[in-house]
Protein backbone atom coordinates (compact mmCIF):
# COMPACT_ATOMS: atom_id res chain seq x y z
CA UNK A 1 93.27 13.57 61.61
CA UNK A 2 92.10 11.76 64.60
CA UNK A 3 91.39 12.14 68.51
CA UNK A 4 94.64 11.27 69.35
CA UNK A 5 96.46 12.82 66.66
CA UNK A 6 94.86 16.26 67.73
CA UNK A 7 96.08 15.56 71.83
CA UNK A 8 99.83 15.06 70.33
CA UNK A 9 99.66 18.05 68.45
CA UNK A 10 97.96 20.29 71.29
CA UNK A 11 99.30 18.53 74.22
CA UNK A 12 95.77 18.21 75.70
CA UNK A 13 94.88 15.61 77.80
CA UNK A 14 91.54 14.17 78.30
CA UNK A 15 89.87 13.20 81.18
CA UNK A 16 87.99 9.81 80.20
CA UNK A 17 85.32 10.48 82.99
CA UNK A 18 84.56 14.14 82.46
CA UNK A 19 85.06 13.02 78.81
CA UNK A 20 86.56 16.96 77.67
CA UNK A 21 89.64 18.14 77.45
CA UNK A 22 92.16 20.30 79.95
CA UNK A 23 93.20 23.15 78.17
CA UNK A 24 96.33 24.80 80.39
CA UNK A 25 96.93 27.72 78.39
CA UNK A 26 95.24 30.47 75.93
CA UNK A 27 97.52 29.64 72.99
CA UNK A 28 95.84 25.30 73.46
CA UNK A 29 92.04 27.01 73.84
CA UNK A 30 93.04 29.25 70.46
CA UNK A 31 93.98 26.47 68.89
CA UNK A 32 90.97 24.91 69.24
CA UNK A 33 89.25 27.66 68.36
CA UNK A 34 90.35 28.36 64.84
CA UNK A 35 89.88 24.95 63.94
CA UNK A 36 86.22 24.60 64.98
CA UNK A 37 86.05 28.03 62.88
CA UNK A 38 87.59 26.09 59.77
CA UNK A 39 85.22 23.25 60.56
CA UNK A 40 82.40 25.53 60.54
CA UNK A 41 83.65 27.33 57.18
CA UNK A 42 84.15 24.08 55.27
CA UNK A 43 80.49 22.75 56.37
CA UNK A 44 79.63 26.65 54.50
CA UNK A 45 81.52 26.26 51.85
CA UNK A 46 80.27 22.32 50.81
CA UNK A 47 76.65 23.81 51.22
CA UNK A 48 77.15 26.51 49.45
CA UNK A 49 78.66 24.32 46.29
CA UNK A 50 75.99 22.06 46.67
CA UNK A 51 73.37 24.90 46.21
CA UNK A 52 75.48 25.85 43.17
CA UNK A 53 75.65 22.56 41.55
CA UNK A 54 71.97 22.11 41.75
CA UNK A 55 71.37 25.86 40.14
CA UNK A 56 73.95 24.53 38.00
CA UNK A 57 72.03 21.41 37.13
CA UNK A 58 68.51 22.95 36.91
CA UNK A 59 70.12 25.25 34.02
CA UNK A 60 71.41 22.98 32.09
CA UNK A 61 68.13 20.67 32.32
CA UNK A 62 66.08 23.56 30.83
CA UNK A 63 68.86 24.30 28.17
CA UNK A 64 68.62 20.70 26.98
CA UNK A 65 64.83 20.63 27.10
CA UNK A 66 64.11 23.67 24.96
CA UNK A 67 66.59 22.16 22.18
């Protein structure tokens, strides 16, 4: 989803000099909002999978070594 996608959705508007957005009511600055938090939980949630696959592949590396 892009930049302008999001403004159709929210009906935001953005002010090219300012360069941020007028929000107009609580429900447009909610919205953004929850989906910086589900931004923020997806960047957890590929770290913490990459931390696992490592463990993952650190296991398996001394499995295959001691056979």
């Amino acid at each position: 989803m892009n930049e302008q996608q999001l403004n159709e959705i929210l009906g935001t508007t953005c002010e090219p000099v300012k360069n941020r957005f007028q929000l107009s009511t609580r429900f447009q600055v909610a919205e953004i909002q929850r989906m910086t938090r589900i931004f923020q939980i997806n960047e957890e949630q590929k770290n913490k999978h990459k931390m696992l696959a490592i463990k993952n592949l650190a296991t398996m590396k001394v499995v295959f070594s001691n056979n």
